[in-house]
PDB file of N, CA and C in Angstrom:
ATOM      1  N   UNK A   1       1.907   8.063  -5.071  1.00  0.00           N
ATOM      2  CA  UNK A   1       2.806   7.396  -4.162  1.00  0.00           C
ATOM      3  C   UNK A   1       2.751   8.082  -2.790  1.00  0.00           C
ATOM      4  N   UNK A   2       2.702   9.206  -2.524  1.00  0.00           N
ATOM      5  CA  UNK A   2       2.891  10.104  -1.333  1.00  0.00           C
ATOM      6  C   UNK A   2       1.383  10.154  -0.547  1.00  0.00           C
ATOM      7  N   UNK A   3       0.345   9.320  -1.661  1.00  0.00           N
ATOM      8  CA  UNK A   3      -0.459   9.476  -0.958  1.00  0.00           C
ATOM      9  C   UNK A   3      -0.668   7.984  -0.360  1.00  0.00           C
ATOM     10  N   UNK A   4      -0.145   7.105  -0.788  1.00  0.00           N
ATOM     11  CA  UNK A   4      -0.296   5.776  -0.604  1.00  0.00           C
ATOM     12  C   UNK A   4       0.434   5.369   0.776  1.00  0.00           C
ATOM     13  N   UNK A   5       1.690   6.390   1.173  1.00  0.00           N
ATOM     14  CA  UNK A   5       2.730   6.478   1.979  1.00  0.00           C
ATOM     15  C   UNK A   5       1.314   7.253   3.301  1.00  0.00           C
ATOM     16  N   UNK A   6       1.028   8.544   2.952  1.00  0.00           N
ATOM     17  CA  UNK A   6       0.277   9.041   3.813  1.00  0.00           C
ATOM     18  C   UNK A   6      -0.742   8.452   4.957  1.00  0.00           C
ATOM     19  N   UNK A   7      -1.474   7.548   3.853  1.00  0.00           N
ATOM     20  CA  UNK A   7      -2.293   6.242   4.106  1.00  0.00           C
ATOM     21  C   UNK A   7      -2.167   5.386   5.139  1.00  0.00           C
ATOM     22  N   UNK A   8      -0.915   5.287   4.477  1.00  0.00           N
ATOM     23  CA  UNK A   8      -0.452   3.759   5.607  1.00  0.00           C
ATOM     24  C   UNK A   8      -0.388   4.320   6.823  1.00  0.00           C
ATOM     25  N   UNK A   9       1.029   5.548   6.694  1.00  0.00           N
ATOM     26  CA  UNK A   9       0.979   6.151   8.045  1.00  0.00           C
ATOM     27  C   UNK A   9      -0.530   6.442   9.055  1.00  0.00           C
ATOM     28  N   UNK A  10      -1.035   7.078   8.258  1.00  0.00           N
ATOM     29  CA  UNK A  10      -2.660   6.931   9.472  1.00  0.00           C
ATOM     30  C   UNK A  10      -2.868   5.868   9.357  1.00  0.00           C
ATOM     31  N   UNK A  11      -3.247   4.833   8.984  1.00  0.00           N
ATOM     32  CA  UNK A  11      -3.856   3.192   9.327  1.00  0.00           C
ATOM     33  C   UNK A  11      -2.499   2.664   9.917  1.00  0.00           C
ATOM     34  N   UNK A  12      -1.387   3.016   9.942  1.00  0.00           N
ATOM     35  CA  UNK A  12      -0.472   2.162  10.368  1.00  0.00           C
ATOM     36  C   UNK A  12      -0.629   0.643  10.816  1.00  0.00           C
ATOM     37  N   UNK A  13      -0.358  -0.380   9.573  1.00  0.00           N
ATOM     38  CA  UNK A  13      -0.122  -1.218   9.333  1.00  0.00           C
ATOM     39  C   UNK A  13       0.156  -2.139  10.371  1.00  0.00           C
ATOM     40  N   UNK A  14       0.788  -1.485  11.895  1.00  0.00           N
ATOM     41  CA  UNK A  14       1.364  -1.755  12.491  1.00  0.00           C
ATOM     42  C   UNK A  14      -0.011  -2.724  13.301  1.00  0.00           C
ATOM     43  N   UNK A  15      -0.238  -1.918  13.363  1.00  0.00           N
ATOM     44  CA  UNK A  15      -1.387  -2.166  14.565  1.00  0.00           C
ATOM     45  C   UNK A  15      -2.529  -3.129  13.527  1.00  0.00           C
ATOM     46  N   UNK A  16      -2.678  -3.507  12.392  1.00  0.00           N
ATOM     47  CA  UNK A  16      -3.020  -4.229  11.654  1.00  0.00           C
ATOM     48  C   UNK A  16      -3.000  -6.115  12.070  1.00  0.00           C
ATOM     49  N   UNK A  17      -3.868  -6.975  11.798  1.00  0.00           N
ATOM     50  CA  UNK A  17      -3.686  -8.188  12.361  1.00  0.00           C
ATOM     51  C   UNK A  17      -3.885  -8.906  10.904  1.00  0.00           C
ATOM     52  N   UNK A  18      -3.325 -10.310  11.052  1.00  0.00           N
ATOM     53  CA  UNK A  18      -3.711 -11.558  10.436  1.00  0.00           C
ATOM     54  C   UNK A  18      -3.414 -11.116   8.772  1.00  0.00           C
ATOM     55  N   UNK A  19      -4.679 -11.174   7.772  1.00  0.00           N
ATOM     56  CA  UNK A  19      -4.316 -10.992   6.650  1.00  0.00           C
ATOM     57  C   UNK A  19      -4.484  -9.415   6.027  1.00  0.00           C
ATOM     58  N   UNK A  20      -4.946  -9.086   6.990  1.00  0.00           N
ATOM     59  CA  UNK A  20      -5.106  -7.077   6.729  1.00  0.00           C
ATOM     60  C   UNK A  20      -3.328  -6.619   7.019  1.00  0.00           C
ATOM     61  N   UNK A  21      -3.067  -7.400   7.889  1.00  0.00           N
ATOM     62  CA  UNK A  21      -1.607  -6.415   8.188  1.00  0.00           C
ATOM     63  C   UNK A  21      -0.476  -7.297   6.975  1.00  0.00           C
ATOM     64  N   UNK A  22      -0.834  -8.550   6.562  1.00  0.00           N
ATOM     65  CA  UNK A  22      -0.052  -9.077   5.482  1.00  0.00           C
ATOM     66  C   UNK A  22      -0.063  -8.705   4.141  1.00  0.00           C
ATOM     67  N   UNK A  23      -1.415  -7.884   3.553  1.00  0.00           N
ATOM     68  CA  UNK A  23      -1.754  -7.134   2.508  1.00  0.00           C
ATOM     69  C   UNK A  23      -1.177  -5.719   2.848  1.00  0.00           C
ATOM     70  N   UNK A  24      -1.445  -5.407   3.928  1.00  0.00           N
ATOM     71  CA  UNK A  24      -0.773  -3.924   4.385  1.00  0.00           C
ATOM     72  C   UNK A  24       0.661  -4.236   3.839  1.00  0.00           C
ATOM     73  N   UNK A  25       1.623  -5.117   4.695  1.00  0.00           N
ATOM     74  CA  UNK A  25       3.175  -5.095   4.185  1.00  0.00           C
ATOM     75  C   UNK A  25       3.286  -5.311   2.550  1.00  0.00           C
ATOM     76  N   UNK A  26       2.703  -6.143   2.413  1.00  0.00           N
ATOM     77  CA  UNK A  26       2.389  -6.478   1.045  1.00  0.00           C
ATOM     78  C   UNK A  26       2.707  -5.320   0.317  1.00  0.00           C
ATOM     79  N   UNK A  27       1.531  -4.245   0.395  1.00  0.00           N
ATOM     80  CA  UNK A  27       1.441  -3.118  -0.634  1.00  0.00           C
ATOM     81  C   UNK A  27       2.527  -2.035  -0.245  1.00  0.00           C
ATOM     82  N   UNK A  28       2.959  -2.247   1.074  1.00  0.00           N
ATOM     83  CA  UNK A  28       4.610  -1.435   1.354  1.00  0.00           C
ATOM     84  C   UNK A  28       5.918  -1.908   0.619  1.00  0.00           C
ATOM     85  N   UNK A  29       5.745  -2.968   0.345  1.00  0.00           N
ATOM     86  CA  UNK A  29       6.687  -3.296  -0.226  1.00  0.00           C
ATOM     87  C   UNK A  29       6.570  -2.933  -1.673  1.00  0.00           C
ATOM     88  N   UNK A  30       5.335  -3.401  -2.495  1.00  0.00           N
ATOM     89  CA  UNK A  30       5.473  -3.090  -3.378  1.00  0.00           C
ATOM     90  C   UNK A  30       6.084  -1.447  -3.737  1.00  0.00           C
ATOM     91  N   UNK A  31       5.296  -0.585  -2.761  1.00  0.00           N
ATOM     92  CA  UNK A  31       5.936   1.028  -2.963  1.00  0.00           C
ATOM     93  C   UNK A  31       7.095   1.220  -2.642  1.00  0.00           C
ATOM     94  N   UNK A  32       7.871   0.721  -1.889  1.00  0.00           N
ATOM     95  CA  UNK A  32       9.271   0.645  -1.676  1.00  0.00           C
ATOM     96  C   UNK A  32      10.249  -0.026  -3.112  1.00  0.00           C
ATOM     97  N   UNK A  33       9.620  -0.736  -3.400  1.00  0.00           N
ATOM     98  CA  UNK A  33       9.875  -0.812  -4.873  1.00  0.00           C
ATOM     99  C   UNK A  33       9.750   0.320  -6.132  1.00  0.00           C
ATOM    100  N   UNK A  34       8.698   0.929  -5.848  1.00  0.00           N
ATOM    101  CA  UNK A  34       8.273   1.738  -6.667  1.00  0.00           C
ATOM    102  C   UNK A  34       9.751   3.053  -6.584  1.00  0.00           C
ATOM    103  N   UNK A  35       9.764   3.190  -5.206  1.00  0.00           N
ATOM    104  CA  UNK A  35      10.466   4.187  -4.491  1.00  0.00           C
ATOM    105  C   UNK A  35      11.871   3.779  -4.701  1.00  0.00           C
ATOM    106  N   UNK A  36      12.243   2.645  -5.104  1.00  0.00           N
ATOM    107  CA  UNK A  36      13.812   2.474  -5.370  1.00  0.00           C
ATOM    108  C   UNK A  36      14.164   2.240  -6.797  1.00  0.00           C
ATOM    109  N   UNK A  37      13.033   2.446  -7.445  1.00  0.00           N
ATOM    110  CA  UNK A  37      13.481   2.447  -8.769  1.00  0.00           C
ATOM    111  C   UNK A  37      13.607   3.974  -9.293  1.00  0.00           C
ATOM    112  N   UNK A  38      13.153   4.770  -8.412  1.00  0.00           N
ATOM    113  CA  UNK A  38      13.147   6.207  -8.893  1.00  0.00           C
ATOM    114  C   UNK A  38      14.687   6.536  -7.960  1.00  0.00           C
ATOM    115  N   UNK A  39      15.078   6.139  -7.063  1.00  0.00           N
ATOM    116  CA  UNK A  39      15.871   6.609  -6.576  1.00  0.00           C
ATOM    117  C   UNK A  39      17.330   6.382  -7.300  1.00  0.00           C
ATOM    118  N   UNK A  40      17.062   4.445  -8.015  1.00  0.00           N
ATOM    119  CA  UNK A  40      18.612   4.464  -8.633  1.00  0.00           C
ATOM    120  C   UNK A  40      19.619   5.606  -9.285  1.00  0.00           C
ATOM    121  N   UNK A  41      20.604   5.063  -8.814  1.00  0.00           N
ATOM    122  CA  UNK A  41      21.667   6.102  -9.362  1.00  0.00           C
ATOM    123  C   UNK A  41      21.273   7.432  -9.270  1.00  0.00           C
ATOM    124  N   UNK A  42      21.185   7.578  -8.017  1.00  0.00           N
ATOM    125  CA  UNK A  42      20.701   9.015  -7.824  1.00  0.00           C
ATOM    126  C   UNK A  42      21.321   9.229  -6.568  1.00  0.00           C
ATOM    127  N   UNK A  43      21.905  10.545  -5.755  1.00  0.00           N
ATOM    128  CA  UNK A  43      22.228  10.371  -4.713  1.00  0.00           C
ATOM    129  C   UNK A  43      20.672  10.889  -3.707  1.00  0.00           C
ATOM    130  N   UNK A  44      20.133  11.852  -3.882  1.00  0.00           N
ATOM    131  CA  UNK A  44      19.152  12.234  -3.888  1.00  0.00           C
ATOM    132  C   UNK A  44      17.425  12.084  -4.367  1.00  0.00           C
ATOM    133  N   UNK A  45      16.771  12.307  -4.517  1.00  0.00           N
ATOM    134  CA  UNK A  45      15.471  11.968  -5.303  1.00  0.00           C
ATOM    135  C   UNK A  45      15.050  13.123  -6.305  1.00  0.00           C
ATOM    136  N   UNK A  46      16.002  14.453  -5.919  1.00  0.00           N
ATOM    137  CA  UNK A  46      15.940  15.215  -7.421  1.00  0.00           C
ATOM    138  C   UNK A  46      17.162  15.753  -7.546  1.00  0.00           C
ATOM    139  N   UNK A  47      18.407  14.944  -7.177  1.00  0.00           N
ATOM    140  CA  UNK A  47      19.998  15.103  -7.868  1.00  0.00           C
ATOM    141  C   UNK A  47      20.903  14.892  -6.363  1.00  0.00           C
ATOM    142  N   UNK A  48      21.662  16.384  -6.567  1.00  0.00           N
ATOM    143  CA  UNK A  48      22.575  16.103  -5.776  1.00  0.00           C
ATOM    144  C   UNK A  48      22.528  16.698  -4.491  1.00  0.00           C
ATOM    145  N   UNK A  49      21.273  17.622  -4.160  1.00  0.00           N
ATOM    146  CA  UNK A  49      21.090  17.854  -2.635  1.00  0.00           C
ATOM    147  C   UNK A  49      19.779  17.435  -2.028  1.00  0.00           C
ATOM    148  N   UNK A  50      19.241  17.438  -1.428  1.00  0.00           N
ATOM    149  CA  UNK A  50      18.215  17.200  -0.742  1.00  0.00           C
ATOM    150  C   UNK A  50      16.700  18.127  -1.530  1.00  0.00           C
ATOM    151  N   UNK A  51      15.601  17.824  -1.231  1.00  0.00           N
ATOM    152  CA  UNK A  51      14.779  18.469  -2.168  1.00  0.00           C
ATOM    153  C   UNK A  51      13.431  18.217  -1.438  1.00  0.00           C
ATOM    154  N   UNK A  52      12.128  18.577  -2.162  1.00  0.00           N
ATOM    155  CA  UNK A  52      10.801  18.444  -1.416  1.00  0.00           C
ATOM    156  C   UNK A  52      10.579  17.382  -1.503  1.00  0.00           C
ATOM    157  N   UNK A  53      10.998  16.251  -2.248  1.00  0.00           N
ATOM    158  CA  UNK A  53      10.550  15.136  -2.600  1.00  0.00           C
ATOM    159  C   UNK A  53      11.434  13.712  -0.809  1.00  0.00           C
ATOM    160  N   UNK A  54      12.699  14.575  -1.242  1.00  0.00           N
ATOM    161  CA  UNK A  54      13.693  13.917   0.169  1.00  0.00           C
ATOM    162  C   UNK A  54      12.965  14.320   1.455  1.00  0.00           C
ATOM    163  N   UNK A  55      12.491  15.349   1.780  1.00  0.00           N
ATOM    164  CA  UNK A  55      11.993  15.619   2.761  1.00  0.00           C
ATOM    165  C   UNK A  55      10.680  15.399   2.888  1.00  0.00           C
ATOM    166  N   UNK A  56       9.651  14.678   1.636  1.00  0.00           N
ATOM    167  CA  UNK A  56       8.164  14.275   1.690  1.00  0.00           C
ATOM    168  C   UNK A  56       8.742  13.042   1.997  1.00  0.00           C
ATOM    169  N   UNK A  57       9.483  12.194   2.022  1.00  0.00           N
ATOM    170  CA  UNK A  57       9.847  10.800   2.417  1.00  0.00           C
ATOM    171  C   UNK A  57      11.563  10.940   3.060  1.00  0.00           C
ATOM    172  N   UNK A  58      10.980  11.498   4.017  1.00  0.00           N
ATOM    173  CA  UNK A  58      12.040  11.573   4.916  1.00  0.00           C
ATOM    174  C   UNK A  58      11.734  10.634   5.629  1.00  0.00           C
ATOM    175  N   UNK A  59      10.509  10.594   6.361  1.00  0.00           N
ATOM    176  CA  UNK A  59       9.908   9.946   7.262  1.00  0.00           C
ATOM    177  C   UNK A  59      10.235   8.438   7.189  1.00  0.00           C
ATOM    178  N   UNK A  60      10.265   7.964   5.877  1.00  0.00           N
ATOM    179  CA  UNK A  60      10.674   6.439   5.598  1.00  0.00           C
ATOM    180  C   UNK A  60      12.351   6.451   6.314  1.00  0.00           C
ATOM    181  N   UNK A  61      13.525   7.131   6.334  1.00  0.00           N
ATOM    182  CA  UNK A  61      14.534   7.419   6.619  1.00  0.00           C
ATOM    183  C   UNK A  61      14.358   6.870   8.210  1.00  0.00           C
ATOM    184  N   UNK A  62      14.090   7.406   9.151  1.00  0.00           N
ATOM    185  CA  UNK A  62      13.741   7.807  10.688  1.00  0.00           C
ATOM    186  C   UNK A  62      12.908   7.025  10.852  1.00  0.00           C
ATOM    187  N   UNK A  63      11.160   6.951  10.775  1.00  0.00           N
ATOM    188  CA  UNK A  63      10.564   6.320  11.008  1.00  0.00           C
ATOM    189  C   UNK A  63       9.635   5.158  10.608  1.00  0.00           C
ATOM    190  N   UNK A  64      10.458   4.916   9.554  1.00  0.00           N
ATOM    191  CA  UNK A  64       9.604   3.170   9.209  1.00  0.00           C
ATOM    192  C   UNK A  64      10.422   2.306   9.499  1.00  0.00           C
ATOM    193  N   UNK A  65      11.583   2.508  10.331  1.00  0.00           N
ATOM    194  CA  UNK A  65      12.257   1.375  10.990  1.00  0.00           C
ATOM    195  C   UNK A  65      12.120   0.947  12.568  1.00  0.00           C
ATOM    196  N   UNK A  66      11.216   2.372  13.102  1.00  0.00           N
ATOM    197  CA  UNK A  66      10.611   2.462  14.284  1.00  0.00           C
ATOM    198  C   UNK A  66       9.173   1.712  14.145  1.00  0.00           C
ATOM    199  N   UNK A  67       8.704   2.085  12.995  1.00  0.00           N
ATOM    200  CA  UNK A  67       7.351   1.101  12.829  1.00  0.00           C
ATOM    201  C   UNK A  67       7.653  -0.471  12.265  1.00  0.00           C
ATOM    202  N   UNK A  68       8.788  -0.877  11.644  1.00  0.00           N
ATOM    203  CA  UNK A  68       9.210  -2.269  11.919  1.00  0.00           C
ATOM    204  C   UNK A  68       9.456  -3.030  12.843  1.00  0.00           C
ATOM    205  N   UNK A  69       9.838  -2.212  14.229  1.00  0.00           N
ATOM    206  CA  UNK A  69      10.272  -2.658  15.567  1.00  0.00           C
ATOM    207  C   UNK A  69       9.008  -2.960  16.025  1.00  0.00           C
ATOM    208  N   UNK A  70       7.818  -1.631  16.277  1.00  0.00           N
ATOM    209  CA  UNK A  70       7.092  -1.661  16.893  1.00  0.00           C
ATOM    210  C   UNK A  70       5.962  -2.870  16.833  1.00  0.00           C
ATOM    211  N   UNK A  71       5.978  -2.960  15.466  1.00  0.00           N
ATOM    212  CA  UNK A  71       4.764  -3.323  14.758  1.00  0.00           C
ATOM    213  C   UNK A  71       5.325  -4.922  14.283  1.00  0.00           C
ATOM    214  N   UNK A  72       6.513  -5.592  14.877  1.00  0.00           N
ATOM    215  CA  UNK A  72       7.136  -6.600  14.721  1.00  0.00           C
ATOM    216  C   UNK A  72       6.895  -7.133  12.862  1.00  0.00           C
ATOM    217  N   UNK A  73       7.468  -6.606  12.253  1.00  0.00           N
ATOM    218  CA  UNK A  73       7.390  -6.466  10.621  1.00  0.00           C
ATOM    219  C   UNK A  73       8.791  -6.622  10.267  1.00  0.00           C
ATOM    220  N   UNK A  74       9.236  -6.703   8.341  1.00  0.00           N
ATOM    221  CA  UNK A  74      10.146  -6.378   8.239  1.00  0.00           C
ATOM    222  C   UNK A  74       9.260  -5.459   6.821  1.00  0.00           C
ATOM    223  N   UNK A  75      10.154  -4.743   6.612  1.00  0.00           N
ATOM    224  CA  UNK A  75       9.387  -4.107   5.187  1.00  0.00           C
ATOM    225  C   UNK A  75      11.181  -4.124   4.409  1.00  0.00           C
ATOM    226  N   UNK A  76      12.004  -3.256   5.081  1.00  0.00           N
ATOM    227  CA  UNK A  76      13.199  -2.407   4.510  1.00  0.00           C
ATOM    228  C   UNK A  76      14.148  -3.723   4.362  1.00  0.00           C
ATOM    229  N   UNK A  77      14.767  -4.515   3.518  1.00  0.00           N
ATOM    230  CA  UNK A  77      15.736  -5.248   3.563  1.00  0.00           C
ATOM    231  C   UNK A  77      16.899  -4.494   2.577  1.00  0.00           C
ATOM    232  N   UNK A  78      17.956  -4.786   3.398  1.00  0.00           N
ATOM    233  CA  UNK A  78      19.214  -3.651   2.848  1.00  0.00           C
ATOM    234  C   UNK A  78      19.385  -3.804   1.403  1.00  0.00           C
ATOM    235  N   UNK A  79      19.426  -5.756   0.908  1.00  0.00           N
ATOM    236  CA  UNK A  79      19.526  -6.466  -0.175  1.00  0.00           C
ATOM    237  C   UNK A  79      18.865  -6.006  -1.055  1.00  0.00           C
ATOM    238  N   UNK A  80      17.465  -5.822  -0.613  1.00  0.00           N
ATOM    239  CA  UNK A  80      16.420  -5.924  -1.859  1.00  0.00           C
ATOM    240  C   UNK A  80      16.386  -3.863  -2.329  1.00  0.00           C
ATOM    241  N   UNK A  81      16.609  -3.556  -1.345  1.00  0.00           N
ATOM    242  CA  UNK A  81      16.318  -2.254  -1.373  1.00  0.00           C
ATOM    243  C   UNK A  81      17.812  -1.374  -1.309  1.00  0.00           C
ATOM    244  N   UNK A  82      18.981  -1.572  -2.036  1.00  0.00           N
ATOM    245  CA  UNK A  82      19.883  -0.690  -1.480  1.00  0.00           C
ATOM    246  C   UNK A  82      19.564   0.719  -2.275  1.00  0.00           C
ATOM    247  N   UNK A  83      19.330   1.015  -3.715  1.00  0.00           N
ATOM    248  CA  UNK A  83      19.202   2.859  -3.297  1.00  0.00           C
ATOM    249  C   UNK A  83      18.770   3.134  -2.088  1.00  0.00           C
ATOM    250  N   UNK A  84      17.802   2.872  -1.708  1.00  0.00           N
ATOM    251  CA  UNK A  84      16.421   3.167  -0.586  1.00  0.00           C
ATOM    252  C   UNK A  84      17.712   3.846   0.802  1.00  0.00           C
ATOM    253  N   UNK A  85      18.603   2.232   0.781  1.00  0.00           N
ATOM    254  CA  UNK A  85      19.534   1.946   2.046  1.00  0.00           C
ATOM    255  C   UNK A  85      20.825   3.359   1.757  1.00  0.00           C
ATOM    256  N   UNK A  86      20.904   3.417   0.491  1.00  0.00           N
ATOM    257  CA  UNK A  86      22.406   4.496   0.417  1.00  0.00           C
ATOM    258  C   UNK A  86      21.339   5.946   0.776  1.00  0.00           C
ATOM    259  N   UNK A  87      20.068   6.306   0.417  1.00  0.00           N
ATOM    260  CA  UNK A  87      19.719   7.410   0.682  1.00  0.00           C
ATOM    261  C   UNK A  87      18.977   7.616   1.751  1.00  0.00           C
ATOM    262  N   UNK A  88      18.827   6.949   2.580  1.00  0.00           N
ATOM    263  CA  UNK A  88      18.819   6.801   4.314  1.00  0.00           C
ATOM    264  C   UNK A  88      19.726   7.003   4.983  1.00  0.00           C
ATOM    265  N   UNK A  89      20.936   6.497   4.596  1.00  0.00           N
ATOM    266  CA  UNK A  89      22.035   6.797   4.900  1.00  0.00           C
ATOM    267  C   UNK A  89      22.597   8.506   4.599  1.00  0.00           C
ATOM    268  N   UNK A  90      22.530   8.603   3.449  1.00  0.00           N
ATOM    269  CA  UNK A  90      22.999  10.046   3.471  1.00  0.00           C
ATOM    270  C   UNK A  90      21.717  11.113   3.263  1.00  0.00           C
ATOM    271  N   UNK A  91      20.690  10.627   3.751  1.00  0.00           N
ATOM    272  CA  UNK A  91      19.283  11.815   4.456  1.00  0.00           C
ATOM    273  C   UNK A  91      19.322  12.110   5.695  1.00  0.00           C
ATOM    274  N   UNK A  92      19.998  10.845   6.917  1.00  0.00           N
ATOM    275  CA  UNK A  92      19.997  10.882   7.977  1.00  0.00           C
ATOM    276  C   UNK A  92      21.279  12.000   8.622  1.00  0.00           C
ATOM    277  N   UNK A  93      22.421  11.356   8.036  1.00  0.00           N
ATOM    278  CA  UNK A  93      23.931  12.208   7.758  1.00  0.00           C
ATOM    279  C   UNK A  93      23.784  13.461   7.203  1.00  0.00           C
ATOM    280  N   UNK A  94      22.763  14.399   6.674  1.00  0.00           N
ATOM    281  CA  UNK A  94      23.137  15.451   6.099  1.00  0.00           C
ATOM    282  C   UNK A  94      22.794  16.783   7.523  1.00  0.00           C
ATOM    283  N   UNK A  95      23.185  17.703   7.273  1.00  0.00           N
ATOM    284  CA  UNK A  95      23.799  18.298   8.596  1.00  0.00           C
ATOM    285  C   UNK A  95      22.224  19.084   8.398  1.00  0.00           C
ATOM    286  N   UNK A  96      21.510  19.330   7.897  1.00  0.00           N
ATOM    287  CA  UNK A  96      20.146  19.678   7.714  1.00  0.00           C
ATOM    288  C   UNK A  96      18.967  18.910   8.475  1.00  0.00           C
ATOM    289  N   UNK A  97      19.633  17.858   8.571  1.00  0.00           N
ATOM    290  CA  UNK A  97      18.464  16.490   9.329  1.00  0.00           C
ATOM    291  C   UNK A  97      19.677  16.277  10.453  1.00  0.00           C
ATOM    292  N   UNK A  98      20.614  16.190  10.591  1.00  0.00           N
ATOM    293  CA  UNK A  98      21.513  15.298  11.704  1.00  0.00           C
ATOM    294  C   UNK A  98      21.480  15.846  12.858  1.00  0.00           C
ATOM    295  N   UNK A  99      20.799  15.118  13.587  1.00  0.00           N
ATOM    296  CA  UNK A  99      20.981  15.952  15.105  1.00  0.00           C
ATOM    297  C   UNK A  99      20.026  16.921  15.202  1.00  0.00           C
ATOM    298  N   UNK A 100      18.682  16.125  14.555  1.00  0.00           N
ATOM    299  CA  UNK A 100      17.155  17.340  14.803  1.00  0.00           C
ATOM    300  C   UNK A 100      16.432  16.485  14.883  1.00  0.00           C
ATOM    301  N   UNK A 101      16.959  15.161  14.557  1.00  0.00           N
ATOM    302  CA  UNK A 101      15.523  14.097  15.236  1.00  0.00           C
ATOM    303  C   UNK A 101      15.388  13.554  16.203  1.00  0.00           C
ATOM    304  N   UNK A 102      14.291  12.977  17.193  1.00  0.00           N
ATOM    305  CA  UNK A 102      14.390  12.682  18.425  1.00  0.00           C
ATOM    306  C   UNK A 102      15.348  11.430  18.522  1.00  0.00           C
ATOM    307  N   UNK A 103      15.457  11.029  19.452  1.00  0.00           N
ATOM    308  CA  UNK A 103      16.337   9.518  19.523  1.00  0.00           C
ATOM    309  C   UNK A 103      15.636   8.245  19.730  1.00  0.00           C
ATOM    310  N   UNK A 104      16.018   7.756  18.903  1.00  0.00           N
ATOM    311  CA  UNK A 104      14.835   6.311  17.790  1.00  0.00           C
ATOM    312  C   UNK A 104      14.515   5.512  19.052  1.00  0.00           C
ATOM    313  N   UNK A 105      15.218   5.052  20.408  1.00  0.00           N
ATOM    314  CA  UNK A 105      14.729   4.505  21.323  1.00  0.00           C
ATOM    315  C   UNK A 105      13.885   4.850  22.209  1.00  0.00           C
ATOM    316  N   UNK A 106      13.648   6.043  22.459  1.00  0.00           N
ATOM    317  CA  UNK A 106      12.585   7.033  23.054  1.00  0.00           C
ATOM    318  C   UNK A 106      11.155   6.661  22.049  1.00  0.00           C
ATOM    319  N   UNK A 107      11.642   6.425  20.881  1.00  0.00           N
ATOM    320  CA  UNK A 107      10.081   6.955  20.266  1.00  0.00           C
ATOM    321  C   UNK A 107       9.911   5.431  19.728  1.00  0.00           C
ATOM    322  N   UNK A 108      10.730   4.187  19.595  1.00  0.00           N
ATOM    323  CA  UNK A 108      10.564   2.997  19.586  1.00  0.00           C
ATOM    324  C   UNK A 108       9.746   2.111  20.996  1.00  0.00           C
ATOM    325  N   UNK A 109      10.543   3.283  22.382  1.00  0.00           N
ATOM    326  CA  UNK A 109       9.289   2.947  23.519  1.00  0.00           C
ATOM    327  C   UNK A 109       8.278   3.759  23.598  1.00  0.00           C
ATOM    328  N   UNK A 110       7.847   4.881  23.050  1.00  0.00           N
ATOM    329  CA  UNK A 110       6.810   5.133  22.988  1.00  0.00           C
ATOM    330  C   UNK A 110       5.879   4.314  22.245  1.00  0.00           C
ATOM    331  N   UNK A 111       5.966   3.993  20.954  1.00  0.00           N
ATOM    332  CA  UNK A 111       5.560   3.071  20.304  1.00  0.00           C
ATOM    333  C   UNK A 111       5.035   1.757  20.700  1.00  0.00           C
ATOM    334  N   UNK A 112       5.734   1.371  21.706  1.00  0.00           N
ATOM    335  CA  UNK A 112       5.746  -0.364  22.150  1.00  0.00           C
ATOM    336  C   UNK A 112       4.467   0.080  23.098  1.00  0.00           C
ATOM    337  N   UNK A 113       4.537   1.375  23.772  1.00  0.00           N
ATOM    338  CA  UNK A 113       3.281   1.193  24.820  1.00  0.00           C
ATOM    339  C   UNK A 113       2.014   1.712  24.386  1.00  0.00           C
ATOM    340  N   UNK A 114       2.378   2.616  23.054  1.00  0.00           N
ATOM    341  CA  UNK A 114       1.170   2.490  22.470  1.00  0.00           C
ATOM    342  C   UNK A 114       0.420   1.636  21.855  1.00  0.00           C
ATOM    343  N   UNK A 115       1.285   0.453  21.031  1.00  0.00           N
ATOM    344  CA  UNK A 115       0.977  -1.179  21.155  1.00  0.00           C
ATOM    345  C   UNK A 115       0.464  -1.427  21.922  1.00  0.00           C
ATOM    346  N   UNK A 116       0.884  -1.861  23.209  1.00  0.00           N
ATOM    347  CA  UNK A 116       0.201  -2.256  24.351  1.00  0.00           C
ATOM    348  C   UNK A 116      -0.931  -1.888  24.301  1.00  0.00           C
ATOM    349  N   UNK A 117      -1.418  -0.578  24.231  1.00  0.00           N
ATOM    350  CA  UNK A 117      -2.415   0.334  24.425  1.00  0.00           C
ATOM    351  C   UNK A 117      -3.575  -0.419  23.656  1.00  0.00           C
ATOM    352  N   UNK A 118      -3.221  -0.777  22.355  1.00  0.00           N
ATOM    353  CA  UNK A 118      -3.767  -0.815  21.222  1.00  0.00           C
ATOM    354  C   UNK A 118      -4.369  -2.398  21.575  1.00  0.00           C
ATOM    355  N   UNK A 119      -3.158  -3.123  21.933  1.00  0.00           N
ATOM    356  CA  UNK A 119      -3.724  -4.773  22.524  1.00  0.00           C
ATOM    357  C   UNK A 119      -4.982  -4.680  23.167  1.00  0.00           C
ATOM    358  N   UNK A 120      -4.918  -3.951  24.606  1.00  0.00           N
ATOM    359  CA  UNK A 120      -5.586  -4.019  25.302  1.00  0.00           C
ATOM    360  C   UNK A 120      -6.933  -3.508  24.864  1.00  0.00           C
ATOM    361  N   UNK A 121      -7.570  -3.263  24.205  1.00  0.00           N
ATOM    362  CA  UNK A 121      -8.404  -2.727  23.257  1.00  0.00           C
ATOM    363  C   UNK A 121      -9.008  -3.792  22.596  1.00  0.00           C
ATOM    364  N   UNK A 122      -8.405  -5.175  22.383  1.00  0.00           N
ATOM    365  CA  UNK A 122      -8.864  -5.787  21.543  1.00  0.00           C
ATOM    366  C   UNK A 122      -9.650  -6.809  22.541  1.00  0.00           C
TER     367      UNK A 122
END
């Protein structure tokens, strides 16, 4: 799974077109599935504090909602995915992560002009 996550992040999906970037979401979703069935009833991903596993998919927390913006996608729906949604919520809130990540609109416009970047290329 962590490597499937790794993956995407370098190919980022984002920048993906037509039926490559629809198989890309495709197989995100399916792991987001994968990833919320391990999470049920759990507050955590190995109990009740934070762990190597919370912090190897932290990144989904912070930044795969910056790569939904960027990359005009949806992957995360609150419905389909709420463990996913309650432990985003309290990964982002824990005083260990809160107030150490950059601020999501800074790096949502960085993003958009690296898009651009990426257009113009084609």
């Amino acid at each position: 799974m962590a490597r499937f996550w790794a993956k995407y992040g370098d190919e980022k999906a984002m920048w993906s077109k037509g039926e490559e970037k629809a198989k890309a979401i495709e197989e995100s979703i399916e792991a987001l599935e994968k990833i919320e069935g391990e999470l049920k009833e759990k507050k955590y991903f190995e109990g009740e504090g934070i762990g190597y596993l919370d912090l190897a998919f932290g990144w989904i927390a912070y930044w795969l909602p910056v790569w939904e913006k960027v990359g005009s996608m949806q992957l995360m729906e609150e419905e389909k995915f709420p463990a996913i949604t309650s432990w985003i919520s309290k990964f982002l809130s824990h005083p260990a992560i809160k107030d150490k990540l950059p601020p999501k609109d800074e790096c949502v416009e960085i993003g958009l002009g690296n898009s651009l970047t990426e257009a113009a290329k084609l």
